[in-house]
N, C-alpha and C. Protein backbone atom coordinates (compact mmCIF):
# COMPACT_ATOMS: atom_id res chain seq x y z
N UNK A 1 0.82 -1.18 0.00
CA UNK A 1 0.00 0.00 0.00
C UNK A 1 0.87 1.25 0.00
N UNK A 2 1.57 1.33 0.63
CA UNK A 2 2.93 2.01 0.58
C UNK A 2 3.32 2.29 -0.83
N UNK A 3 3.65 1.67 -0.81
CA UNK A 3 4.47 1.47 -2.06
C UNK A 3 3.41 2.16 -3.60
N UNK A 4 2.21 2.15 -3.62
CA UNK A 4 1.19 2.03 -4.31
C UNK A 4 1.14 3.96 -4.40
N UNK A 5 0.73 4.15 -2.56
CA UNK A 5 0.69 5.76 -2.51
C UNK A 5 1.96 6.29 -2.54
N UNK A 6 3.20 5.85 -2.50
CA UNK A 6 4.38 6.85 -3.19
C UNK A 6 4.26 7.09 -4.44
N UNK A 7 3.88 5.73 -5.43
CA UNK A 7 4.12 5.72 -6.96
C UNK A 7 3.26 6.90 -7.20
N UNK A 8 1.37 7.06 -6.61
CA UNK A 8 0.72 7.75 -6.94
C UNK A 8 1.21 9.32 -6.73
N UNK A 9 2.07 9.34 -5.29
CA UNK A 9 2.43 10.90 -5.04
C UNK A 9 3.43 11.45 -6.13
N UNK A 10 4.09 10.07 -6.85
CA UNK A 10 5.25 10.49 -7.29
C UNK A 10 4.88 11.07 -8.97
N UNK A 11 3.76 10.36 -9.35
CA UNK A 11 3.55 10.69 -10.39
C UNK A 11 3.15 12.26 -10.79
N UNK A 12 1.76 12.80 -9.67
CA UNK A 12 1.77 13.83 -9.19
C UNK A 12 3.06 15.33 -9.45
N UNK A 13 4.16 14.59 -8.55
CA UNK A 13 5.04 15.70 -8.02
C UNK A 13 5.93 15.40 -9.01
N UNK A 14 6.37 14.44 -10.16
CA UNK A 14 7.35 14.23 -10.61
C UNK A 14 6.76 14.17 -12.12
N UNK A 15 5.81 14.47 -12.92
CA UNK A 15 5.11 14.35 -13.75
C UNK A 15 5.70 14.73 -14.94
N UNK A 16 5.74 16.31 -14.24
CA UNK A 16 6.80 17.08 -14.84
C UNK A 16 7.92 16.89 -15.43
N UNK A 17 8.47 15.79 -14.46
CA UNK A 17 9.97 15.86 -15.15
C UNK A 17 10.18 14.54 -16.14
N UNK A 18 9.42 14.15 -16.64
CA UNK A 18 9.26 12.69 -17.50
C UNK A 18 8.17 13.09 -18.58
N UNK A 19 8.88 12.46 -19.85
CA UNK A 19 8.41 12.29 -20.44
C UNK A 19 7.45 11.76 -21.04
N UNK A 20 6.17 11.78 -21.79
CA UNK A 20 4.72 10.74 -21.64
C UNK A 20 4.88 10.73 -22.66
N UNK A 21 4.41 9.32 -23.52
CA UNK A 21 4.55 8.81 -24.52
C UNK A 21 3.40 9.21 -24.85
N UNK A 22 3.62 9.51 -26.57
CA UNK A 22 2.65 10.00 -27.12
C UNK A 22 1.29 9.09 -27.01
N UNK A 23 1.29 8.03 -27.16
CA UNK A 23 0.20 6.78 -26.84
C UNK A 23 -0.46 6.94 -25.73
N UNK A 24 0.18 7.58 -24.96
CA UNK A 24 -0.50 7.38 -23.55
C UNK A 24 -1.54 8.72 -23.67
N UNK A 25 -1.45 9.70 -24.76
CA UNK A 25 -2.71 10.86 -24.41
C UNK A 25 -3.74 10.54 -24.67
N UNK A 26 -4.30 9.61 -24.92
CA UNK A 26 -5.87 9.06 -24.74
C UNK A 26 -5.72 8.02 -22.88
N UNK A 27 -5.32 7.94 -22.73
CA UNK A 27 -5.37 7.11 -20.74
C UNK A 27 -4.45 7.95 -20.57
N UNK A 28 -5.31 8.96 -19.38
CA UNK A 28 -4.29 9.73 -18.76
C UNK A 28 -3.81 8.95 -17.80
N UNK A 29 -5.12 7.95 -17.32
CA UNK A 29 -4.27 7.16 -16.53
C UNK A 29 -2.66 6.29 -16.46
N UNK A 30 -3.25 5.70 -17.50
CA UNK A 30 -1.98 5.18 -17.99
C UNK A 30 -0.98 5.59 -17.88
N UNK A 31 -1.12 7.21 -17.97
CA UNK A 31 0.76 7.97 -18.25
C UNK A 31 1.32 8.12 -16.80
N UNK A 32 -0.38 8.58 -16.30
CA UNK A 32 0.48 8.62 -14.68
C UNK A 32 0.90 7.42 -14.00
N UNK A 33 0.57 6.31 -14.19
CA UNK A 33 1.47 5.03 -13.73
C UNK A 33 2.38 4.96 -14.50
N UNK A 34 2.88 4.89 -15.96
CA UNK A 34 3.21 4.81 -16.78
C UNK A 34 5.01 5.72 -15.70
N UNK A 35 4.38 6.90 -15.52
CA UNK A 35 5.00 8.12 -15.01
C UNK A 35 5.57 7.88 -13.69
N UNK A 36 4.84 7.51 -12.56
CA UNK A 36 5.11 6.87 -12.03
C UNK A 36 6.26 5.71 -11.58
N UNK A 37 5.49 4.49 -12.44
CA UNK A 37 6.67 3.40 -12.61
C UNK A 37 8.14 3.91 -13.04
N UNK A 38 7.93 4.46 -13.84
CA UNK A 38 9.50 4.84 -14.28
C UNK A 38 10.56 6.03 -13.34
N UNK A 39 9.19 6.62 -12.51
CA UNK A 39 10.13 7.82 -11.39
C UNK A 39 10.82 6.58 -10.52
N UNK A 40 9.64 5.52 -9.74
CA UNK A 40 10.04 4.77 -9.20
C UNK A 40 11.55 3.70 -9.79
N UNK A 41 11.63 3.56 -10.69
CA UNK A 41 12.50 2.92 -10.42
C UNK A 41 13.84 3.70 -10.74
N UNK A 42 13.67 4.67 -11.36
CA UNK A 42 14.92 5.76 -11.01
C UNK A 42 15.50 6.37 -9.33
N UNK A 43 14.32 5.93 -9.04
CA UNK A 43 14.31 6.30 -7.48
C UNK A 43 14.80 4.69 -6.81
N UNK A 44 14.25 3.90 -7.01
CA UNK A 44 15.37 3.09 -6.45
C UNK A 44 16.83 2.26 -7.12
N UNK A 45 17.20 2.97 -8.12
CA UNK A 45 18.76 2.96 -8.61
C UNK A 45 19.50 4.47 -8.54
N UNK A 46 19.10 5.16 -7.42
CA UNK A 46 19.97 6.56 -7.04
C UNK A 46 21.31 5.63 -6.38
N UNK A 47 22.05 6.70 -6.46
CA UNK A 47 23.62 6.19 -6.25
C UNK A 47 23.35 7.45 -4.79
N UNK A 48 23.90 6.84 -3.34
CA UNK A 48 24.22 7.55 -2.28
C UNK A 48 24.67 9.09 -2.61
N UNK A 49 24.08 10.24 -1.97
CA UNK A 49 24.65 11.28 -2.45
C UNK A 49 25.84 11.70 -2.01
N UNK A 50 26.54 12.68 -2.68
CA UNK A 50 27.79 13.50 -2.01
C UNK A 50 27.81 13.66 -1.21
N UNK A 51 28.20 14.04 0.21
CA UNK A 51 29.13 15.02 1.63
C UNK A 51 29.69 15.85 1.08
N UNK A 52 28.96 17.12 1.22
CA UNK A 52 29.26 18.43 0.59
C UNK A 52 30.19 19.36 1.60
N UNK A 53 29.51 19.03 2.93
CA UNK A 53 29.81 19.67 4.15
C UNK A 53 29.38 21.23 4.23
N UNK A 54 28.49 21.24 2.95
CA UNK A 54 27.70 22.73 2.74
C UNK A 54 26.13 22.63 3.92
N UNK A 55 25.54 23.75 3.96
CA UNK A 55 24.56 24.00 5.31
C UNK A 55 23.37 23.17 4.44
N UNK A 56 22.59 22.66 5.27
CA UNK A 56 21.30 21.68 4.51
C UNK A 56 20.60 22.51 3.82
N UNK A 57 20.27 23.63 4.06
CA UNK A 57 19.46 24.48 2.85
C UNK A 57 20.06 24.70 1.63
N UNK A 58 21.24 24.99 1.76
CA UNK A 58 22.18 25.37 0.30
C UNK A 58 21.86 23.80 -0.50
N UNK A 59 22.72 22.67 0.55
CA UNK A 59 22.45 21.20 -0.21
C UNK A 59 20.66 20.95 -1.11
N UNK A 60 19.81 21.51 0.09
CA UNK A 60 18.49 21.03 -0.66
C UNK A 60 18.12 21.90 -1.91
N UNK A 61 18.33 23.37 -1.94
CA UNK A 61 18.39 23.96 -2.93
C UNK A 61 19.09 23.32 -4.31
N UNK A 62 19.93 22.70 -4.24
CA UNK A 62 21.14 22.49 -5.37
C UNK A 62 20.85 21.12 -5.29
N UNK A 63 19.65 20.14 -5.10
CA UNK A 63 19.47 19.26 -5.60
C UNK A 63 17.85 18.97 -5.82
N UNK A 64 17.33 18.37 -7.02
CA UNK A 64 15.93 17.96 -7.73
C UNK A 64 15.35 17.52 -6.62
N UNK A 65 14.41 17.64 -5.95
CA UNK A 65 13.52 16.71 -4.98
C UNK A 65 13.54 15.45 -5.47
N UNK A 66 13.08 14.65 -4.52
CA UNK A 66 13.42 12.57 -4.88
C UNK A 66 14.99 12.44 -5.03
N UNK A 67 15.94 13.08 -5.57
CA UNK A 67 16.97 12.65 -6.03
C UNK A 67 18.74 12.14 -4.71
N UNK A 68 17.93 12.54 -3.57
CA UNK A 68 18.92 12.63 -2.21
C UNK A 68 19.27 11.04 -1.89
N UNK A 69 20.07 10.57 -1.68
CA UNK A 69 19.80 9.22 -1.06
C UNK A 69 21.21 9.26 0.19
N UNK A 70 20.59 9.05 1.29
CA UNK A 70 21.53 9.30 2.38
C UNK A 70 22.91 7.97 2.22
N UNK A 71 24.44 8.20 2.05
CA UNK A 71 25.17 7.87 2.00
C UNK A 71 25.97 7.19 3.51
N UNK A 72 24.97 7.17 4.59
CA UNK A 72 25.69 6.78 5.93
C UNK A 72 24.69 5.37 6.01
N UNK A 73 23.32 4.96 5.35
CA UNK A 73 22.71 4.13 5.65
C UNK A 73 22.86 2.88 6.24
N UNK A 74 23.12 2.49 7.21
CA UNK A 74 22.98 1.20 7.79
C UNK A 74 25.09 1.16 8.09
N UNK A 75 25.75 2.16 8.32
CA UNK A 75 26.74 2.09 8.95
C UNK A 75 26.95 2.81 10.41
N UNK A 76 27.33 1.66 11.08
CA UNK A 76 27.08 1.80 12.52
C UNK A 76 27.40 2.81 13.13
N UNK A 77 29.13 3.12 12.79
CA UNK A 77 29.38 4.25 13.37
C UNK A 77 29.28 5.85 13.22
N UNK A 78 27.76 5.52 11.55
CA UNK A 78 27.53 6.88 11.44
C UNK A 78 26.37 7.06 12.26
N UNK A 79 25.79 5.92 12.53
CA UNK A 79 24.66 6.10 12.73
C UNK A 79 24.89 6.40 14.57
N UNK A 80 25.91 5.79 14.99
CA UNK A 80 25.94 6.38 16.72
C UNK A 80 26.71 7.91 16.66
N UNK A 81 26.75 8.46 15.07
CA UNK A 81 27.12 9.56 15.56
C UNK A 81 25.90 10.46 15.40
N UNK A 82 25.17 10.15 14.62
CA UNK A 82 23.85 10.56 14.65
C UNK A 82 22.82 10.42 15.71
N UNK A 83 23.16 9.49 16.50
CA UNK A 83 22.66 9.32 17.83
C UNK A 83 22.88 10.57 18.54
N UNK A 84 24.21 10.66 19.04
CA UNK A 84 24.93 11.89 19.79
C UNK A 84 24.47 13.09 19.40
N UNK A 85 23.86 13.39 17.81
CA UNK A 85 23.57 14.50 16.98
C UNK A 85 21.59 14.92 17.22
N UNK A 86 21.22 13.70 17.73
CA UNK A 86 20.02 14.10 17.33
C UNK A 86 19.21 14.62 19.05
N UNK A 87 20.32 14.23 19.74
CA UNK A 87 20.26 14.11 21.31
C UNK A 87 20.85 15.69 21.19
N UNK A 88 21.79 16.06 20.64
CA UNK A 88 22.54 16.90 20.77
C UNK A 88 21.36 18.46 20.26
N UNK A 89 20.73 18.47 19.24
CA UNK A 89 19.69 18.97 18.66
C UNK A 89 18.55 19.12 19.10
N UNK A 90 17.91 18.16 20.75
CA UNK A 90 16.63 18.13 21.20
C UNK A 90 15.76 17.58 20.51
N UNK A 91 16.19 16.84 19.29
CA UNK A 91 15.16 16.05 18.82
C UNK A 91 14.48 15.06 19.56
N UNK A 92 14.79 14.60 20.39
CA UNK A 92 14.36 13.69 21.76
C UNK A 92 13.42 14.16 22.45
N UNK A 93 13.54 15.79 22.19
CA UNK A 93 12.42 16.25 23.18
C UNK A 93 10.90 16.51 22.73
N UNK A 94 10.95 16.11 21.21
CA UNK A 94 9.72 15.74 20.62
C UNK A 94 9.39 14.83 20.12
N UNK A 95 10.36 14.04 19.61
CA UNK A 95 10.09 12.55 19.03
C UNK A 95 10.35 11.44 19.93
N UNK A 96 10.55 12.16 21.06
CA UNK A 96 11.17 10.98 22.69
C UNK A 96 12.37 10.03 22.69
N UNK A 97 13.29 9.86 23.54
CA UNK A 97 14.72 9.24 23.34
C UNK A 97 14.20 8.23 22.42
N UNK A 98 13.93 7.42 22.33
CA UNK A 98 14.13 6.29 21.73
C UNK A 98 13.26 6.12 20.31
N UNK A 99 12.37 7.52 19.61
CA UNK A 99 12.12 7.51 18.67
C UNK A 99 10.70 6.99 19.02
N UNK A 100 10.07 7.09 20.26
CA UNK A 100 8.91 6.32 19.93
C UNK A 100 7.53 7.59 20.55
N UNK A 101 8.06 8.24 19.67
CA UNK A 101 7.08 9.95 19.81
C UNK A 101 7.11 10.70 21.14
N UNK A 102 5.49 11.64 20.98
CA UNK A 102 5.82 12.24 22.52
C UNK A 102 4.76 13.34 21.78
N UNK A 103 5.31 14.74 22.05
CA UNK A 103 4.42 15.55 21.23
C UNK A 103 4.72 16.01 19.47
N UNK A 104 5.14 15.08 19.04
CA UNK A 104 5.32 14.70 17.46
C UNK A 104 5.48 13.15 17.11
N UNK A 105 5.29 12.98 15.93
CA UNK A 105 4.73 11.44 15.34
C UNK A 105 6.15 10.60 16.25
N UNK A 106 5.92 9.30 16.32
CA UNK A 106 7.21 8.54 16.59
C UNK A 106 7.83 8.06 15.14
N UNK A 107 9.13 7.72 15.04
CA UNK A 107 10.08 7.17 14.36
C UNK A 107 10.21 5.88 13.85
N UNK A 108 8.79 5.09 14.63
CA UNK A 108 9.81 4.01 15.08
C UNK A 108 8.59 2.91 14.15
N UNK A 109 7.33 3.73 13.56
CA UNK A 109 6.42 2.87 13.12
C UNK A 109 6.23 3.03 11.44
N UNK A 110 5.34 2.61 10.88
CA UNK A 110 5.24 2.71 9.45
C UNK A 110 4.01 3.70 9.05
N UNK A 111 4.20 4.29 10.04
CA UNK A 111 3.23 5.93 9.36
C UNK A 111 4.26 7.48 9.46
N UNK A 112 4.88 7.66 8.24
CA UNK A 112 5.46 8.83 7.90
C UNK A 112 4.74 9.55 7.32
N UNK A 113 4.14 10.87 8.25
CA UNK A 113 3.42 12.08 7.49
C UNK A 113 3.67 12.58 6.41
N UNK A 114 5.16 12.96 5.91
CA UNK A 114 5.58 12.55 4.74
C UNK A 114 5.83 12.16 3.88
N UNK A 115 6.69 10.86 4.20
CA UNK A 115 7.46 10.01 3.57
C UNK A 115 8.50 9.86 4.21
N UNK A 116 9.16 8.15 3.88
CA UNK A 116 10.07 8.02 4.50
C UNK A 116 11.38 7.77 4.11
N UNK A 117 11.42 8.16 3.20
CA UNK A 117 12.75 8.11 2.36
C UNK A 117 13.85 9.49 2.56
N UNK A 118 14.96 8.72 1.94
CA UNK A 118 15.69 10.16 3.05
C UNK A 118 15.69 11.25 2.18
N UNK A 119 15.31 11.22 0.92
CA UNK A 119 15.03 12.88 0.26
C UNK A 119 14.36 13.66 0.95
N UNK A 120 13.14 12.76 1.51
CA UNK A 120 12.05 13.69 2.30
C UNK A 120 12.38 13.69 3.44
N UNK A 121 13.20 13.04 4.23
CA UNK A 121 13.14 13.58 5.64
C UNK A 121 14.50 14.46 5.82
N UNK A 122 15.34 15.08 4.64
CA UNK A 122 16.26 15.77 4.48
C UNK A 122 15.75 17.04 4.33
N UNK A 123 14.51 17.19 3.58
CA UNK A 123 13.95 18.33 3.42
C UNK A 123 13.27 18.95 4.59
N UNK A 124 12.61 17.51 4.95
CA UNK A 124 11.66 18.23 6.01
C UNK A 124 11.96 18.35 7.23
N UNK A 125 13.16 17.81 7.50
CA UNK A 125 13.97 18.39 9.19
C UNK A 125 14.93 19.63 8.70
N UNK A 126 15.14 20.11 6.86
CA UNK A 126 15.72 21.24 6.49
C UNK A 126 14.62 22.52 7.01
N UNK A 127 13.56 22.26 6.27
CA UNK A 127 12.63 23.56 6.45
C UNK A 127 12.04 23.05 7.51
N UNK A 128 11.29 22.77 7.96
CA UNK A 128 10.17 21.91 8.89
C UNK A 128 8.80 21.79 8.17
N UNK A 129 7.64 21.53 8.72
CA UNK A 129 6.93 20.83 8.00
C UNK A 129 6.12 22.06 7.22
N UNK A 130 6.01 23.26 8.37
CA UNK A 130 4.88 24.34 7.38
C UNK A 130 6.13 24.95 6.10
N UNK A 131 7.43 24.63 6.44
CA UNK A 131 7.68 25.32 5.00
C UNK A 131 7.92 24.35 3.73
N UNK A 132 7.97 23.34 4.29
CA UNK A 132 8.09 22.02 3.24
C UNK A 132 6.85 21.57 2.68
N UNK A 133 5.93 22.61 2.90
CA UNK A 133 4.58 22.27 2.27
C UNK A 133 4.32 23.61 1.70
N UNK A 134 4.96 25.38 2.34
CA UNK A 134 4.73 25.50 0.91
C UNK A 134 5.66 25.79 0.19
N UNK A 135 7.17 25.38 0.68
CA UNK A 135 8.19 25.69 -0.84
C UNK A 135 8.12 24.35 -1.65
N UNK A 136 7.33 23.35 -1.37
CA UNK A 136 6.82 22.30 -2.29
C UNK A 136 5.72 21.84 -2.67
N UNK A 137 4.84 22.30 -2.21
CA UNK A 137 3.62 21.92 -2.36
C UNK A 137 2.59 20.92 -1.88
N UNK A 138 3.87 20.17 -0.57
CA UNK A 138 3.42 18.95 -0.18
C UNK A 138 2.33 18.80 1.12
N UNK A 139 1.54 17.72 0.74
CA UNK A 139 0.52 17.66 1.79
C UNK A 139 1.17 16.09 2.80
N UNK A 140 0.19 15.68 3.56
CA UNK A 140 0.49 14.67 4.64
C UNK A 140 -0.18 13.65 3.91
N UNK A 141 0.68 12.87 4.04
CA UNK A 141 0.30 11.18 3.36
C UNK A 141 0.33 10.11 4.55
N UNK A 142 0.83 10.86 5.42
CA UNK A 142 0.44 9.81 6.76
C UNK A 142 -0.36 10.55 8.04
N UNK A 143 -1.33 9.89 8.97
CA UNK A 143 -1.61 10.79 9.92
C UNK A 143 -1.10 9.70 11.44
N UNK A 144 -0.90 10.24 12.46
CA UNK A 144 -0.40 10.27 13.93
C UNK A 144 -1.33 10.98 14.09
N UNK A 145 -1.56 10.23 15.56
CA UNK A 145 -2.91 10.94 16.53
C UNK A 145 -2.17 11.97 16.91
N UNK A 146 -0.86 12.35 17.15
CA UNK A 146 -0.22 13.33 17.57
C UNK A 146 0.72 14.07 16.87
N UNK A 147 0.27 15.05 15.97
CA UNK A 147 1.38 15.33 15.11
C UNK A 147 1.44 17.01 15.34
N UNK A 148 2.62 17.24 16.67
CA UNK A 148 3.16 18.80 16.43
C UNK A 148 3.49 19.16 14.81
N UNK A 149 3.95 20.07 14.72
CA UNK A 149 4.86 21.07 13.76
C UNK A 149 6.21 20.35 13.78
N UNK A 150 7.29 20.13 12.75
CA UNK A 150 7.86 20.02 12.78
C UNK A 150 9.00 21.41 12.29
N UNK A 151 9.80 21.84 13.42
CA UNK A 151 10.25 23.47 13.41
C UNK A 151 11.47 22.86 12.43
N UNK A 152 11.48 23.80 11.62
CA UNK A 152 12.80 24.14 10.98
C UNK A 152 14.35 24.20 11.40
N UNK A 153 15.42 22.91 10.95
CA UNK A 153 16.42 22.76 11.59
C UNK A 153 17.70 22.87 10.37
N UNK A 154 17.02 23.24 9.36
CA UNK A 154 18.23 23.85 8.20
C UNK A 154 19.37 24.89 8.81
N UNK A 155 18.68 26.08 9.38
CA UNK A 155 20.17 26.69 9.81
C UNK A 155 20.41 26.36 11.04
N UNK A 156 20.17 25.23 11.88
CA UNK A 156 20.57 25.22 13.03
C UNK A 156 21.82 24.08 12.91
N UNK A 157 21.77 23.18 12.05
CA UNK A 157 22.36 21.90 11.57
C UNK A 157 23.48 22.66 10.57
N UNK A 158 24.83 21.78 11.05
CA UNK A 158 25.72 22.54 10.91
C UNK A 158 26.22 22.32 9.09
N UNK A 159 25.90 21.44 8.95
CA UNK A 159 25.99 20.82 7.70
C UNK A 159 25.39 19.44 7.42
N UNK A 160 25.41 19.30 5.70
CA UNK A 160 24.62 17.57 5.46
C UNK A 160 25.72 16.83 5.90
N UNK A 161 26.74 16.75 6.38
CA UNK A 161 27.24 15.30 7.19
C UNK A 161 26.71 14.90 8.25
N UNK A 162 26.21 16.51 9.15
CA UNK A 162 25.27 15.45 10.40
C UNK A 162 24.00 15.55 10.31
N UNK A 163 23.23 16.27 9.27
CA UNK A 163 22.17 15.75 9.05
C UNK A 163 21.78 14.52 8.56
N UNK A 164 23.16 14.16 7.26
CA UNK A 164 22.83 12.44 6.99
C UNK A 164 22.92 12.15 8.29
N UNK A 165 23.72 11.66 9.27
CA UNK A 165 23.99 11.19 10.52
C UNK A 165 22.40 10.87 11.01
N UNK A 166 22.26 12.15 11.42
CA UNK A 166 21.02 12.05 11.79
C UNK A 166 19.90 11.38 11.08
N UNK A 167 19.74 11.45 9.85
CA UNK A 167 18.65 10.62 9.45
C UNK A 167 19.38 9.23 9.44
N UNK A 168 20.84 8.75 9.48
CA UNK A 168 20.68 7.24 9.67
C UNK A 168 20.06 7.00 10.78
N UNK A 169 20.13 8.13 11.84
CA UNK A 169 19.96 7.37 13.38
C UNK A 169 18.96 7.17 13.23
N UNK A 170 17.99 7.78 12.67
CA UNK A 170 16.13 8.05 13.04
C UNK A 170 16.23 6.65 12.38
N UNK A 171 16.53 6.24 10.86
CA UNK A 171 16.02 5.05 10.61
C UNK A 171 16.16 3.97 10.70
N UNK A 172 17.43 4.21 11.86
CA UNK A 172 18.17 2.89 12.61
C UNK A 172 17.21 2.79 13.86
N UNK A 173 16.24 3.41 14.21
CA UNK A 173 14.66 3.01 15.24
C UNK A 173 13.45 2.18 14.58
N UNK A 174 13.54 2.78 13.29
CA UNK A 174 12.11 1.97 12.47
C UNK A 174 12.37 0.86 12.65
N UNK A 175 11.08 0.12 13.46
CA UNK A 175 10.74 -0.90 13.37
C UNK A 175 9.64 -2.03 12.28
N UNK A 176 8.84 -1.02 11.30
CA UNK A 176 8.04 -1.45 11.16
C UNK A 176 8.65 -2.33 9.76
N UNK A 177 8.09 -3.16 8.92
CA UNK A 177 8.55 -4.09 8.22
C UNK A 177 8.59 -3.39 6.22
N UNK A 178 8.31 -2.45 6.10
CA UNK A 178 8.36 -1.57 4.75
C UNK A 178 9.58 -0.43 4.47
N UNK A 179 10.47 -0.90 4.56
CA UNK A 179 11.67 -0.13 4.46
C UNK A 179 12.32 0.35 2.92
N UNK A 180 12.14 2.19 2.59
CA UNK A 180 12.40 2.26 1.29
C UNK A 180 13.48 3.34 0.94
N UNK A 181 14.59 2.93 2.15
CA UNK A 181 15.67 3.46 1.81
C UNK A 181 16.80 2.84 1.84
């Protein structure tokens, strides 16, 4: 199901940047899966991005939305430095030590208001959530009985090395069994 409502968001937000076969202008449907399928699987053959060591807003500016793929994923000792980073930031004090909420969604389940891929949670711990909806246009694809604001941590975060950090740590908590990064 997951998987079903990304393709649909993606077709949506990524429509634009793909080409539709002339065949497909009689089924619009068609183009938007069509559109779809093919974002998707460009999206899962992204190559890990650069360590720029530039501030996360400059990084998100200077790259296509979808196109981010966090380069620390599933290495341990980035991810305990992202630990130290996200403790270090007070993210704990809304998503609760161990990622399992508080007064914002928890970490740790398979409902991302967003999305859970690390393009989007690069953006949206860059701006926070009211500006990542409107310097993109994006709405909530997941709901939490408890969902604060998520405040804007682009200029507080010193650069994308510990923001990747940080998003390995968050997704070194998910527990739930749909993993699409």
């Amino acid at each position: 199901m997951f998987v079903a409502a990304l393709m649909v968001g993606a077709a949506a937000l990524f429509a634009s940047a793909h080409v539709v076969r002339a065949d497909d202008d009689d089924d619009p449907e068609a183009a938007k899966k069509a559109a779809a399928a093919k974002w998707y699987e460009e999206f899962k053959a992204r190559k890990p991005s650069e360590v720029t060591h530039k501030p996360p807003l400059e990084v998100d500016k200077a790259n296509r939305i979808g196109t981010m793929k966090n380069p620390y994923t599933d290495q341990a000792d980035k991810i305990e430095d992202g630990k130290k980073l996200f403790f270090s930031y007070s993210c704990n004090g809304c998503h609760g030590g161990g990622g399992g909420g508080g007064m914002c969604p928890p970490l740790t389940n398979e409902t991302w208001v967003y999305g859970s891929d690390d393009d989007m949670l690069f953006r949206l711990i860059s701006h926070g959530s009211q500006d990542l909806q409107k310097t993109y246009g994006l709405h909530r694809i997941g709901q939490e009985s408890v969902v604060g604001p998520m405040p804007p941590f682009g200029e507080l975060i010193k650069d994308d090395d510990e923001l990747w950090k940080i998003i390995a740590f968050v997704h070194s908590l998910y527990k739930g069994s749909k993993r699409n990064w």
